[in-house]
PDB file of N, CA and C in Angstrom:
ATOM      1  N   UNK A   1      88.349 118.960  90.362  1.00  0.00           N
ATOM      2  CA  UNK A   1      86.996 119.468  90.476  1.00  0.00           C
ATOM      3  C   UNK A   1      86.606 119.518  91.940  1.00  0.00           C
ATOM      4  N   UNK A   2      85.531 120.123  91.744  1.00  0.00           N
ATOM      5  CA  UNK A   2      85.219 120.627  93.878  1.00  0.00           C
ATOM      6  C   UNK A   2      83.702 120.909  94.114  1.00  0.00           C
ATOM      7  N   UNK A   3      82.864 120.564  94.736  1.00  0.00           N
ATOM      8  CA  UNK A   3      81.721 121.208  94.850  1.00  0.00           C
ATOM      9  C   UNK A   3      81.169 121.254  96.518  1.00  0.00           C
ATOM     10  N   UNK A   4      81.197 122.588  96.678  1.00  0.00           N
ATOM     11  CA  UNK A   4      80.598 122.823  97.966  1.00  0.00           C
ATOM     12  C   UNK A   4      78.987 123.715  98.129  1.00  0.00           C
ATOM     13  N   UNK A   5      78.540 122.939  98.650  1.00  0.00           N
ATOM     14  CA  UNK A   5      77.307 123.698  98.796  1.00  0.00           C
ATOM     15  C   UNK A   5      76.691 123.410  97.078  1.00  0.00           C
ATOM     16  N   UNK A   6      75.971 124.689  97.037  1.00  0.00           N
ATOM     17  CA  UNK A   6      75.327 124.830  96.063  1.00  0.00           C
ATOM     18  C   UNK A   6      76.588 125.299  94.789  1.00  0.00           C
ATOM     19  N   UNK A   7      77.899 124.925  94.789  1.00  0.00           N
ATOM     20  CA  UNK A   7      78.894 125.607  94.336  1.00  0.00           C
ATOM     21  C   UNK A   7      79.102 124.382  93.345  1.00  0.00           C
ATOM     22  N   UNK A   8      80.070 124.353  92.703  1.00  0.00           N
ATOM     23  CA  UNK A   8      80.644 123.311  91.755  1.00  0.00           C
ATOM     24  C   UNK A   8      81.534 123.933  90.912  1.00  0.00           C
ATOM     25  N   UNK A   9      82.688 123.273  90.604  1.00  0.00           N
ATOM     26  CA  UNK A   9      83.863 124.111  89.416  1.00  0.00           C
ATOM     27  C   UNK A   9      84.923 123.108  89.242  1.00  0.00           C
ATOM     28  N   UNK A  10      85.819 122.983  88.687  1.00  0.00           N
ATOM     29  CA  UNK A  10      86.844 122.961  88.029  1.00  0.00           C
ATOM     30  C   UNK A  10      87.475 123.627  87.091  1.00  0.00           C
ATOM     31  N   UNK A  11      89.100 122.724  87.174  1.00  0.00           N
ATOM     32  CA  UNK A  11      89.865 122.751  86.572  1.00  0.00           C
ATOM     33  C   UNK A  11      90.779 122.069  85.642  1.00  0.00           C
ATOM     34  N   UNK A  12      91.281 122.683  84.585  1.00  0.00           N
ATOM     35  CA  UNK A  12      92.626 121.590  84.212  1.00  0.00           C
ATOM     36  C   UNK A  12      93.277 121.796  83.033  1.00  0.00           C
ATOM     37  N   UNK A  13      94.330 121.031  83.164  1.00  0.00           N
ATOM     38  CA  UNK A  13      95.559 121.781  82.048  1.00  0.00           C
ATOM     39  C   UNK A  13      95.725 120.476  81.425  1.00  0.00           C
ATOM     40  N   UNK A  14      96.364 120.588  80.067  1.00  0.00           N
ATOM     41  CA  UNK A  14      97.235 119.338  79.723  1.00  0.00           C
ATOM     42  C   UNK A  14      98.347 119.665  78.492  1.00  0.00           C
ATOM     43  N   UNK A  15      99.374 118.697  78.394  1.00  0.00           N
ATOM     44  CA  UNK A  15     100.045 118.756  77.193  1.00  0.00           C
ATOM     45  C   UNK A  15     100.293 117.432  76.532  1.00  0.00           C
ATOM     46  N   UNK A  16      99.915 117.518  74.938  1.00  0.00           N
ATOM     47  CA  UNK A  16     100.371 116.060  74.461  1.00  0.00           C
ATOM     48  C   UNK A  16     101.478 116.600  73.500  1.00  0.00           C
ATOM     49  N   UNK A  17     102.351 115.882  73.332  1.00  0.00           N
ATOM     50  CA  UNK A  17     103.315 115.402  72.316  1.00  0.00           C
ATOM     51  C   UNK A  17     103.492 114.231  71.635  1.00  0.00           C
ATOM     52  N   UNK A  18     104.131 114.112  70.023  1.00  0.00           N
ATOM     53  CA  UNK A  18     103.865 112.993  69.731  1.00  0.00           C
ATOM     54  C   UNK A  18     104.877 113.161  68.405  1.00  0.00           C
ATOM     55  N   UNK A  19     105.750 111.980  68.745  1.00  0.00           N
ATOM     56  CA  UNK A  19     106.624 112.209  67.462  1.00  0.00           C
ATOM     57  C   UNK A  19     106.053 110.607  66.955  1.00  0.00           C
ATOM     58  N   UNK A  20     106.012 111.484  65.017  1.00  0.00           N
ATOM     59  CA  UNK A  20     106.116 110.232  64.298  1.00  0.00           C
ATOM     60  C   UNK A  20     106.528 109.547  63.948  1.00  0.00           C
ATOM     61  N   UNK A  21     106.467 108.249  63.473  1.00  0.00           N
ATOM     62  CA  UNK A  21     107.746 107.223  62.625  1.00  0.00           C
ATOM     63  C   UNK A  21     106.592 106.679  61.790  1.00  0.00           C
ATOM     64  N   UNK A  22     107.434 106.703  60.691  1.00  0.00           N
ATOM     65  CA  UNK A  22     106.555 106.473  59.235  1.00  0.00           C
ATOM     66  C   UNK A  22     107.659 106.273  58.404  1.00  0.00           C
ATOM     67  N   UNK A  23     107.399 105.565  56.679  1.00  0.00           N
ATOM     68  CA  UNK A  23     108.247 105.437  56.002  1.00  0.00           C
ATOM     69  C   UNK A  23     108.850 106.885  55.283  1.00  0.00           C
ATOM     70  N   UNK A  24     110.084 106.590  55.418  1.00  0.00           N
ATOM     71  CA  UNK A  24     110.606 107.616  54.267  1.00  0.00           C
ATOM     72  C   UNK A  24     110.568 107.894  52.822  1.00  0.00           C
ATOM     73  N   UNK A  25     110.493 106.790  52.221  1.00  0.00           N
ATOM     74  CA  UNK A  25     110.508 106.184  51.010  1.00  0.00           C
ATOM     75  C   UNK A  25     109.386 107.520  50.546  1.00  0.00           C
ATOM     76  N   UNK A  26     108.405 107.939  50.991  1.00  0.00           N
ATOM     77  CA  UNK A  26     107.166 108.556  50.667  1.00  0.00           C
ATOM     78  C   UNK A  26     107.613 109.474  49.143  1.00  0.00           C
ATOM     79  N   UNK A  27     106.892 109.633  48.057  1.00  0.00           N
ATOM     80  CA  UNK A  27     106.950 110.314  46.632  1.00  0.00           C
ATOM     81  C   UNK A  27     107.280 111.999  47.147  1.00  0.00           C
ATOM     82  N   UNK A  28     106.175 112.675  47.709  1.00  0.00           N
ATOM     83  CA  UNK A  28     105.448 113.861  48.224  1.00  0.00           C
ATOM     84  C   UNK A  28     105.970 114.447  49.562  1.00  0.00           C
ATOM     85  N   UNK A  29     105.999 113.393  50.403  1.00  0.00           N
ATOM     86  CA  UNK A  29     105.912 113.915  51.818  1.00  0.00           C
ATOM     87  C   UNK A  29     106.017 112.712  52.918  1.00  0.00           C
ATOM     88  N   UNK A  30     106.852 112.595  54.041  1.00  0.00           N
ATOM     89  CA  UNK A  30     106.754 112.059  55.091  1.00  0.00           C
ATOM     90  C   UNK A  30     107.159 112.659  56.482  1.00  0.00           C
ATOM     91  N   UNK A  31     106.070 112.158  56.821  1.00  0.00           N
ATOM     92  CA  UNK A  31     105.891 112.546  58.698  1.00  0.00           C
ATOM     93  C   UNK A  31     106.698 111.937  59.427  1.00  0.00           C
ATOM     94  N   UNK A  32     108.180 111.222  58.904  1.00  0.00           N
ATOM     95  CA  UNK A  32     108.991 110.142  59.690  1.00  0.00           C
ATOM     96  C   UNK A  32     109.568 111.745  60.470  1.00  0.00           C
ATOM     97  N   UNK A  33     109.543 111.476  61.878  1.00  0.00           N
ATOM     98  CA  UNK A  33     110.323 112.795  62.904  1.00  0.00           C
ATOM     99  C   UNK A  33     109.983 113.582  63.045  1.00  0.00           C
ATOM    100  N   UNK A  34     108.699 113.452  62.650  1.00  0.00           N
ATOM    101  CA  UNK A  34     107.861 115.222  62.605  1.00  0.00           C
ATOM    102  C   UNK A  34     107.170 114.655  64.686  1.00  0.00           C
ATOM    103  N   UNK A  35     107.363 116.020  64.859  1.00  0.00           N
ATOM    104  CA  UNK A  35     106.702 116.219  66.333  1.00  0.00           C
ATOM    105  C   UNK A  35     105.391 117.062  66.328  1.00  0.00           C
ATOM    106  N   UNK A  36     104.716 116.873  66.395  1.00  0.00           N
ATOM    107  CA  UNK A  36     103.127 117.484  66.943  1.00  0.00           C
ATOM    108  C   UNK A  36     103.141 117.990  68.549  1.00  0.00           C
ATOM    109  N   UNK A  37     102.417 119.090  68.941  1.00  0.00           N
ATOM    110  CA  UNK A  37     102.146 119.083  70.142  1.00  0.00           C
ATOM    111  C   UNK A  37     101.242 120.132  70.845  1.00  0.00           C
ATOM    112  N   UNK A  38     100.485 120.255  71.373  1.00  0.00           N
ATOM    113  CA  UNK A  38      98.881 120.760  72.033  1.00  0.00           C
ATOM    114  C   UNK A  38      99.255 121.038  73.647  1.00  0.00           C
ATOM    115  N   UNK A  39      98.723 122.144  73.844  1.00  0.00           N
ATOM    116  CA  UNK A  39      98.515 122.620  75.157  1.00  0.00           C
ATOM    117  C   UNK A  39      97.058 123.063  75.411  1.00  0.00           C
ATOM    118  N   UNK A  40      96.431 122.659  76.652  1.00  0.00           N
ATOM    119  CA  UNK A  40      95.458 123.017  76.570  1.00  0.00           C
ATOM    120  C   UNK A  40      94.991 123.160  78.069  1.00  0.00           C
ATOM    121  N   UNK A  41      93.884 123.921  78.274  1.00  0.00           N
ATOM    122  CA  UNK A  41      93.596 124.688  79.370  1.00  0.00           C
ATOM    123  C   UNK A  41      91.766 125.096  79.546  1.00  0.00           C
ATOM    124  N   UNK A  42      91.477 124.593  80.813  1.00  0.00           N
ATOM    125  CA  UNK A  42      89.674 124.668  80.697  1.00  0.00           C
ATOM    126  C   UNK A  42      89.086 124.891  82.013  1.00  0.00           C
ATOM    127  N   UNK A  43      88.312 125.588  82.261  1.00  0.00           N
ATOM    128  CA  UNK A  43      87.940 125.660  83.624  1.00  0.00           C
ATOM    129  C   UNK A  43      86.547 125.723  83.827  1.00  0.00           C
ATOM    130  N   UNK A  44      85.674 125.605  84.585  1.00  0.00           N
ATOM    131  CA  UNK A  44      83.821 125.441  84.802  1.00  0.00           C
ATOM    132  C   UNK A  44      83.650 126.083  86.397  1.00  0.00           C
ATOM    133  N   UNK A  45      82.661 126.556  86.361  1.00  0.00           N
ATOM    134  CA  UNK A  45      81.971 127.025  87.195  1.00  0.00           C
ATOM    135  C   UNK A  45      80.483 126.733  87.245  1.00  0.00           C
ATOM    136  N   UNK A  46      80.198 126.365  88.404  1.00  0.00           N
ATOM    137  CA  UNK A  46      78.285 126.150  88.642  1.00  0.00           C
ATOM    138  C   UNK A  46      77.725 126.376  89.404  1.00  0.00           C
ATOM    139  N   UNK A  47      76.583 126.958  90.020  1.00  0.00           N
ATOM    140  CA  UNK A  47      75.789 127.129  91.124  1.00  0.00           C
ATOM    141  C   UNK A  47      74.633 126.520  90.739  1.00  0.00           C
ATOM    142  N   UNK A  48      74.174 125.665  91.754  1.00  0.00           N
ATOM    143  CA  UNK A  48      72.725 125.231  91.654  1.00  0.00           C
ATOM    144  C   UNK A  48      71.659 126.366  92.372  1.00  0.00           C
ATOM    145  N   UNK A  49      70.715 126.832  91.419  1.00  0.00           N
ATOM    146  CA  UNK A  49      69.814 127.796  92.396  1.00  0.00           C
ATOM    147  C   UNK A  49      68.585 127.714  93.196  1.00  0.00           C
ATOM    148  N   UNK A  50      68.542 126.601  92.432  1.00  0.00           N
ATOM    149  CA  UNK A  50      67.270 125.979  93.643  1.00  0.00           C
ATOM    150  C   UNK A  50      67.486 124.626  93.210  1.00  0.00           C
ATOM    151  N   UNK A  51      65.630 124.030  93.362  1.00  0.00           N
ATOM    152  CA  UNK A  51      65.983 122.350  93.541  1.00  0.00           C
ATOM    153  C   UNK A  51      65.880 122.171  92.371  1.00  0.00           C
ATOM    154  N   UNK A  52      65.265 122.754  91.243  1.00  0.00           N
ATOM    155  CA  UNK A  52      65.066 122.673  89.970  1.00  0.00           C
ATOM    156  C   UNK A  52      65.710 123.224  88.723  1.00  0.00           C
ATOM    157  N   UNK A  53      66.769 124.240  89.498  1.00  0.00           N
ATOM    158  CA  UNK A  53      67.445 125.107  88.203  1.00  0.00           C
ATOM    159  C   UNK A  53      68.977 125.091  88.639  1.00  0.00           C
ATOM    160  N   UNK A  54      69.701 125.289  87.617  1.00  0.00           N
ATOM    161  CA  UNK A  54      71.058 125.821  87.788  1.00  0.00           C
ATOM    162  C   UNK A  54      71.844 126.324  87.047  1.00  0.00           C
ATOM    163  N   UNK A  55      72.985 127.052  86.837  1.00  0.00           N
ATOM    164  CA  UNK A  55      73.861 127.839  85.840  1.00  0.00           C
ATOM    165  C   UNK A  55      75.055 127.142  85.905  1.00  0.00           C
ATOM    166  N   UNK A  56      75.613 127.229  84.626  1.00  0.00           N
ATOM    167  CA  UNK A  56      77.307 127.226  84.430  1.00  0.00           C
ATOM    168  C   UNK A  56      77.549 127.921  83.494  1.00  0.00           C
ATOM    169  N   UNK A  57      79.433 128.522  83.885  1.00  0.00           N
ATOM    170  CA  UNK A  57      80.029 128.580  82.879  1.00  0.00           C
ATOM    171  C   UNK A  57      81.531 128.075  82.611  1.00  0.00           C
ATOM    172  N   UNK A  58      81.646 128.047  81.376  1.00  0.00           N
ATOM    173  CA  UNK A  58      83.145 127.633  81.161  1.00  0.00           C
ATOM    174  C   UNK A  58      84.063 128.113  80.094  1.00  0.00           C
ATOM    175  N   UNK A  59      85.651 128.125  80.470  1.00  0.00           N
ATOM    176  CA  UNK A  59      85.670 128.738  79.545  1.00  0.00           C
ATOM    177  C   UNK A  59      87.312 127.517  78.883  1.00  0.00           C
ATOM    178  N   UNK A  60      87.390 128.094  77.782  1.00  0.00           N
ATOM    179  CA  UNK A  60      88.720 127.086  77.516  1.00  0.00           C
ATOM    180  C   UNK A  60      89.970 127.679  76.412  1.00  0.00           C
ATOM    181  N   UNK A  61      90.884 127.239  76.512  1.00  0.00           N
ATOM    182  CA  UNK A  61      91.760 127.381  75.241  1.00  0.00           C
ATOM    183  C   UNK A  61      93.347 126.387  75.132  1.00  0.00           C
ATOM    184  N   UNK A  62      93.499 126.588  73.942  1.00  0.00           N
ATOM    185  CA  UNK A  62      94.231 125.342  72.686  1.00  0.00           C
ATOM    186  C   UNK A  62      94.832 125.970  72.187  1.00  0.00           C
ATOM    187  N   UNK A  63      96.211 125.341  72.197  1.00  0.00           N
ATOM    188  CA  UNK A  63      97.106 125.720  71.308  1.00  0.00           C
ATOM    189  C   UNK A  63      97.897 123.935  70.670  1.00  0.00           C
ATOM    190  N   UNK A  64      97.943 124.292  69.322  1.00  0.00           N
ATOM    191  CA  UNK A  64      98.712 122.883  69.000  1.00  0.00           C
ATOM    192  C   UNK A  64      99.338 123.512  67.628  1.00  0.00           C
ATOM    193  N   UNK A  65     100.432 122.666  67.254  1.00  0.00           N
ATOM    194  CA  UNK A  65     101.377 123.270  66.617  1.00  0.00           C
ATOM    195  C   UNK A  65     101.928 122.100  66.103  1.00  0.00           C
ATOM    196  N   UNK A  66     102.136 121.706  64.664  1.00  0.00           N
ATOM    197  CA  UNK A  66     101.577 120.611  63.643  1.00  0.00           C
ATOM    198  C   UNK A  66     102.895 119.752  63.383  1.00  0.00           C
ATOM    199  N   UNK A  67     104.239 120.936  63.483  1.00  0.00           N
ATOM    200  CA  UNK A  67     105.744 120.193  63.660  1.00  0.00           C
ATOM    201  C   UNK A  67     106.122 119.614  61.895  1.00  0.00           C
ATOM    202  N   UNK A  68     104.562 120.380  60.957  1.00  0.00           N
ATOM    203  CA  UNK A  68     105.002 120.502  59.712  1.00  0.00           C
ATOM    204  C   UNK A  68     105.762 121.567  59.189  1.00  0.00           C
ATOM    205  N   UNK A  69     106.932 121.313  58.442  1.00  0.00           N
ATOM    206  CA  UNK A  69     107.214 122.813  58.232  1.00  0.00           C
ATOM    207  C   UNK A  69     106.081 123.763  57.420  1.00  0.00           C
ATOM    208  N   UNK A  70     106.381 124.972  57.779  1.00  0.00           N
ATOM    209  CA  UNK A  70     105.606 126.182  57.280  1.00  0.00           C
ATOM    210  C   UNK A  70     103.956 125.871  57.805  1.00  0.00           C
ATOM    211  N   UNK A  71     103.761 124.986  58.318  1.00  0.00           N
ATOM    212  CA  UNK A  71     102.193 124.673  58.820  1.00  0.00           C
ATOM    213  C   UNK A  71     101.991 125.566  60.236  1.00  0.00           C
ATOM    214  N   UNK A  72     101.221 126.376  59.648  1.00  0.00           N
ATOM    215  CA  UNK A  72     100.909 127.083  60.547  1.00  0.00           C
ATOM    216  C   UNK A  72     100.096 126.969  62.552  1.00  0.00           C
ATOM    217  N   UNK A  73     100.836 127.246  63.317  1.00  0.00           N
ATOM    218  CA  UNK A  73     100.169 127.202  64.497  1.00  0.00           C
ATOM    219  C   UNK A  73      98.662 127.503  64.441  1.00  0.00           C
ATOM    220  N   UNK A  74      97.815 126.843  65.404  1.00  0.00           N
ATOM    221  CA  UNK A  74      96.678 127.311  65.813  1.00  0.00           C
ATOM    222  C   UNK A  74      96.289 127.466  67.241  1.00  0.00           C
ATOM    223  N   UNK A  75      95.992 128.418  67.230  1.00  0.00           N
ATOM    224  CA  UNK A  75      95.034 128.848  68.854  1.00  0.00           C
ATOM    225  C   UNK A  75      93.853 129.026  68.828  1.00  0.00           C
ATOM    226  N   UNK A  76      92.911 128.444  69.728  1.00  0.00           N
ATOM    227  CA  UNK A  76      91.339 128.798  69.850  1.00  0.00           C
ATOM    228  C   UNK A  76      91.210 128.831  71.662  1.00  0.00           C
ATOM    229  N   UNK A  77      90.396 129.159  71.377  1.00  0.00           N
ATOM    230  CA  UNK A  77      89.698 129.583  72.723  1.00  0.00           C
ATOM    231  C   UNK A  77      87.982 129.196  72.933  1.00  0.00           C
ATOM    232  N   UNK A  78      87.419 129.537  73.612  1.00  0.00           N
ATOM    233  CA  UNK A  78      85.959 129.460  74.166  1.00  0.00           C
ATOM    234  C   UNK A  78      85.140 129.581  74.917  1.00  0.00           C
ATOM    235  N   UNK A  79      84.301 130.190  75.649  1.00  0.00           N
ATOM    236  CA  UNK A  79      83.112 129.817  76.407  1.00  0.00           C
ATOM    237  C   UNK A  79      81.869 130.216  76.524  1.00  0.00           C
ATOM    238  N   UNK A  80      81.314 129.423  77.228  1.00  0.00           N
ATOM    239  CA  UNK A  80      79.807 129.339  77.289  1.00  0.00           C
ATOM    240  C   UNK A  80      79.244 129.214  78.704  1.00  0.00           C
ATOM    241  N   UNK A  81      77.710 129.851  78.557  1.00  0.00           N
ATOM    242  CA  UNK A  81      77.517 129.879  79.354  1.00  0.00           C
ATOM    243  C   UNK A  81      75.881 129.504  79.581  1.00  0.00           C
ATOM    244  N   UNK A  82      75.661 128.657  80.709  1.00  0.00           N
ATOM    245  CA  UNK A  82      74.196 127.962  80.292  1.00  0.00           C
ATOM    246  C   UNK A  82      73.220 127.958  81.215  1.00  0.00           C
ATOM    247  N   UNK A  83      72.097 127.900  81.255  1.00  0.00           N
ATOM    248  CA  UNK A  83      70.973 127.672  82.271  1.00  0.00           C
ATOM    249  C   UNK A  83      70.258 126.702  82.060  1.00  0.00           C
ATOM    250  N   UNK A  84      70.038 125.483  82.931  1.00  0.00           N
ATOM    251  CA  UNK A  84      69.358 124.752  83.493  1.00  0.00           C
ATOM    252  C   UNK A  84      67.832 124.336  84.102  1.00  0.00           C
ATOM    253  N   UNK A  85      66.944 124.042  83.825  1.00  0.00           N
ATOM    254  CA  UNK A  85      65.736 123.603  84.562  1.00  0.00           C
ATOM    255  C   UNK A  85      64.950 122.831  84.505  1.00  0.00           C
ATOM    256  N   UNK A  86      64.606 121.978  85.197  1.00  0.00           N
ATOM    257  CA  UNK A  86      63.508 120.969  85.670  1.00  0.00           C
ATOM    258  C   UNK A  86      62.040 121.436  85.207  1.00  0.00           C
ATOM    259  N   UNK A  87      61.321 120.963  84.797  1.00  0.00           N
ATOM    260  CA  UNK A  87      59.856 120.943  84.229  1.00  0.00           C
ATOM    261  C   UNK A  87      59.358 119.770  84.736  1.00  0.00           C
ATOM    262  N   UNK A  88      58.746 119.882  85.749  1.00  0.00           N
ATOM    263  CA  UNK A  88      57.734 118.445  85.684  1.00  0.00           C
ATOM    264  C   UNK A  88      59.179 117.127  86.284  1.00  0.00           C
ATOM    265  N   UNK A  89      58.925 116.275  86.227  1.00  0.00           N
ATOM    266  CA  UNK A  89      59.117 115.085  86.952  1.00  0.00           C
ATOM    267  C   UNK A  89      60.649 115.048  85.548  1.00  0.00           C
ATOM    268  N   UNK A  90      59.697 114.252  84.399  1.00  0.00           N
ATOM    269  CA  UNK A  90      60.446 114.415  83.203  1.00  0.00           C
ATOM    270  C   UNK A  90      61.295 115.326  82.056  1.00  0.00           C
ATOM    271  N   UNK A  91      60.669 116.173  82.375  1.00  0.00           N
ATOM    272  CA  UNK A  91      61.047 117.263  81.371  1.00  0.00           C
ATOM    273  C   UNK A  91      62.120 118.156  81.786  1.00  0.00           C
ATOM    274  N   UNK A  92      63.044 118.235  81.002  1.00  0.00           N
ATOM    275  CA  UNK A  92      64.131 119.686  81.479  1.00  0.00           C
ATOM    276  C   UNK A  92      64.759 120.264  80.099  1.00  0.00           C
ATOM    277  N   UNK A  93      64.692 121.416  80.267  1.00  0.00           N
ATOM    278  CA  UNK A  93      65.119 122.571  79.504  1.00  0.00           C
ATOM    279  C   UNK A  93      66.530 123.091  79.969  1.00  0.00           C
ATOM    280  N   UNK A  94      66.985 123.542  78.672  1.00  0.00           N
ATOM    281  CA  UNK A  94      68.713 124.273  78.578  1.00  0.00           C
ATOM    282  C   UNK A  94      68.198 125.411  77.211  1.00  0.00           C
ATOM    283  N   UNK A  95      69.236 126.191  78.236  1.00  0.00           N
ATOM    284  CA  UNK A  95      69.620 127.817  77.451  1.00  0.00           C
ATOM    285  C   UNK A  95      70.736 127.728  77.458  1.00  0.00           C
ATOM    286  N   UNK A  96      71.898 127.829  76.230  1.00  0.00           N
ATOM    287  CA  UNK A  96      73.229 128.169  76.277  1.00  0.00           C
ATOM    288  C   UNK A  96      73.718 129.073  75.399  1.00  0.00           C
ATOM    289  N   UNK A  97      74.444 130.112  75.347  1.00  0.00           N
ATOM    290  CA  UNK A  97      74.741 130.913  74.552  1.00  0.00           C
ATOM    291  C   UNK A  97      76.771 130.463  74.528  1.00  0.00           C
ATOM    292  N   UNK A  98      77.233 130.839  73.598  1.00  0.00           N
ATOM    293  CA  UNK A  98      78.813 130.744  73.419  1.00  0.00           C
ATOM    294  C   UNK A  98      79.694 131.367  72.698  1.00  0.00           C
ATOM    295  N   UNK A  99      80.892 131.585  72.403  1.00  0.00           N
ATOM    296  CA  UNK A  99      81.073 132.266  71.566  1.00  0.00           C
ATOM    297  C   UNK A  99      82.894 131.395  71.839  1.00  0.00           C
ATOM    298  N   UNK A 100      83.040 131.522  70.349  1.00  0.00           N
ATOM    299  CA  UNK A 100      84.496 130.854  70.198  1.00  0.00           C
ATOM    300  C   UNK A 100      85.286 131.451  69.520  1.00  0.00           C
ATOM    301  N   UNK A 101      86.633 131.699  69.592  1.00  0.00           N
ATOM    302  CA  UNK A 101      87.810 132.076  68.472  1.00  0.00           C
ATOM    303  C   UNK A 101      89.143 130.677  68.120  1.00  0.00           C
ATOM    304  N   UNK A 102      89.281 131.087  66.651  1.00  0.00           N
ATOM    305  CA  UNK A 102      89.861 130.211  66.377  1.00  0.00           C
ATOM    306  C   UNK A 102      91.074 131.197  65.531  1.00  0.00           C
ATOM    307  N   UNK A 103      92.341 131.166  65.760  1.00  0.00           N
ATOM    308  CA  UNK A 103      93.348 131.744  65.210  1.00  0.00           C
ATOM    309  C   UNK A 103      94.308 131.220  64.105  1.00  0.00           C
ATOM    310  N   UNK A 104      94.540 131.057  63.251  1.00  0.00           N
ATOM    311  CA  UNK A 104      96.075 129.992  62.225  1.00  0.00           C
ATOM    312  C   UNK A 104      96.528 131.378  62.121  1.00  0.00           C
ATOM    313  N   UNK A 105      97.924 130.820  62.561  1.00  0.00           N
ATOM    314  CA  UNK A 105      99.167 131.894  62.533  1.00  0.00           C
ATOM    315  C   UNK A 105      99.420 132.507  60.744  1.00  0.00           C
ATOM    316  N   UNK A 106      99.445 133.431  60.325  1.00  0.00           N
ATOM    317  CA  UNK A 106      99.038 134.244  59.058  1.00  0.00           C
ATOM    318  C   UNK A 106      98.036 134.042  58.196  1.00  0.00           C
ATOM    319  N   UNK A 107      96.945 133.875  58.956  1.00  0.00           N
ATOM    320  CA  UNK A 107      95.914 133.664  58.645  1.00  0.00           C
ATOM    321  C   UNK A 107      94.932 134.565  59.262  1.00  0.00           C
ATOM    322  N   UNK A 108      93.693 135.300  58.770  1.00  0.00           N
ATOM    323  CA  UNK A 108      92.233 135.814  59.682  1.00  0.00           C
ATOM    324  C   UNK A 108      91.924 135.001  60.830  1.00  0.00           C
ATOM    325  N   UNK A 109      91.837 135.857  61.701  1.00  0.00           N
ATOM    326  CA  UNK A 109      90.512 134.981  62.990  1.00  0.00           C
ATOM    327  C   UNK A 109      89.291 134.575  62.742  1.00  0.00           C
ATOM    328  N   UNK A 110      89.180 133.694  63.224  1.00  0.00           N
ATOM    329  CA  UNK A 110      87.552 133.438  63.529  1.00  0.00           C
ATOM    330  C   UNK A 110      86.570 133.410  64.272  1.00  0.00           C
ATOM    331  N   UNK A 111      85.708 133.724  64.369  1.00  0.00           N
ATOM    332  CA  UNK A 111      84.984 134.356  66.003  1.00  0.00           C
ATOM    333  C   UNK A 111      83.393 133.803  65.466  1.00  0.00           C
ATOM    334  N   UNK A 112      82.832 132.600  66.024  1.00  0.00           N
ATOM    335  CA  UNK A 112      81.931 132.526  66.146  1.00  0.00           C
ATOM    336  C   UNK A 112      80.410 132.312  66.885  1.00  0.00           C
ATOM    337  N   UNK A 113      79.642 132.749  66.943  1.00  0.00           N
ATOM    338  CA  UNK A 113      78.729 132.624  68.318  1.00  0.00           C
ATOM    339  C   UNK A 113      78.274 131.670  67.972  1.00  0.00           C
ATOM    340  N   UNK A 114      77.064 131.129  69.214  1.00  0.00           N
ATOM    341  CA  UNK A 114      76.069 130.367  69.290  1.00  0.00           C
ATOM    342  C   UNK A 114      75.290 130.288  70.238  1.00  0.00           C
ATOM    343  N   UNK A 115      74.442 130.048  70.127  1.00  0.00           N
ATOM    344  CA  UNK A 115      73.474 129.747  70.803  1.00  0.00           C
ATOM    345  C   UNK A 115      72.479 128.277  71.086  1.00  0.00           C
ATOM    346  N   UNK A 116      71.783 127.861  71.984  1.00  0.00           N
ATOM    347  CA  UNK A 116      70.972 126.428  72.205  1.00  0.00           C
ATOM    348  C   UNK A 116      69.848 126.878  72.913  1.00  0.00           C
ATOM    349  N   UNK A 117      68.947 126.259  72.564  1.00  0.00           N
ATOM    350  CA  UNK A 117      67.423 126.092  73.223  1.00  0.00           C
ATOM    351  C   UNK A 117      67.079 124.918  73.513  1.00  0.00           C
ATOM    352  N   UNK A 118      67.263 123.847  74.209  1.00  0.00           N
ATOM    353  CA  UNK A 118      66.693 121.923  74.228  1.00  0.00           C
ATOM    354  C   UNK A 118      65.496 121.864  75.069  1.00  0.00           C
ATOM    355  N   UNK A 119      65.435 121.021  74.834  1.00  0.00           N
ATOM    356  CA  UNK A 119      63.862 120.138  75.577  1.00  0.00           C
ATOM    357  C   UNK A 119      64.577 118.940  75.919  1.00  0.00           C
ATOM    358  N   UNK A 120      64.610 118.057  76.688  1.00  0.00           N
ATOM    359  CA  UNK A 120      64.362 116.649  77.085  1.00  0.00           C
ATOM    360  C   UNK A 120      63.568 116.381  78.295  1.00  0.00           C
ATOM    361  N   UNK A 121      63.345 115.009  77.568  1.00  0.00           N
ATOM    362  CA  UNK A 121      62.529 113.760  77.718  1.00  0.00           C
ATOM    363  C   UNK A 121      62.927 112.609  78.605  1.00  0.00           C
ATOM    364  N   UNK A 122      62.660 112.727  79.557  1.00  0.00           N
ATOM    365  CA  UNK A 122      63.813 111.232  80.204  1.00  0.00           C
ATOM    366  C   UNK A 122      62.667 110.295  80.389  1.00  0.00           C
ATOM    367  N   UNK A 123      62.700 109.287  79.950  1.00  0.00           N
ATOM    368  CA  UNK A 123      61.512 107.627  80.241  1.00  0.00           C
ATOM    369  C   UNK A 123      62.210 107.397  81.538  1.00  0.00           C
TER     370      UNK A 123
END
């Protein structure tokens, strides 16, 4: 992460892996050797615009992949983007709008928005 000036952002990546050990014995099903594993990726941006307001956005995406057979991969993604402001001593307000996709490999997408309006209160 970095912030110069009225600037601010980051970055960052990661990967987990994870193999299981569990009993075999299981009736149905066991996770003994099954591998799991997630990649993932996110980045932010901010400007402060004055002494009282500021913007960000960010955006992100996921991939993880279950190491069940026939279990399908998933990918999602995301971002949002928000505004900031000071009211009074106590009070500050947020606007965020977003919008996300979520993918399972032979499966429909999913694409959903959103939106936020807050108030807080700080004692």
């Amino acid at each position: 992460s970095i912030n110069r000036g009225p600037w601010s952002g980051g970055v960052g990546v990661g990967y987990a892996r994870r193999k299981y050990i569990a009993p075999e014995d299981s009736l149905f099903f066991s996770l003994d050797g099954v591998v799991d594993q997630s990649w993932f990726g996110q980045a932010q941006i901010g400007r402060r615009l004055s002494e009282r307001s500021s913007a960000e956005a960010s955006l992100y995406a996921n991939r993880y992949e279950s190491g069940i057979a026939f279990a399908p991969a998933v990918t999602s993604t995301g971002t949002t983007v928000s505004y900031y402001r000071l009211i009074g001593r106590r009070l500050s307000a947020t606007a965020s709008i977003g919008l996300f996709t979520s993918d399972q490999d032979g499966f429909a997408s999913d694409v959903v928005a959103s939106g936020l309006l807050g108030l807080r209160y700080s004692f």
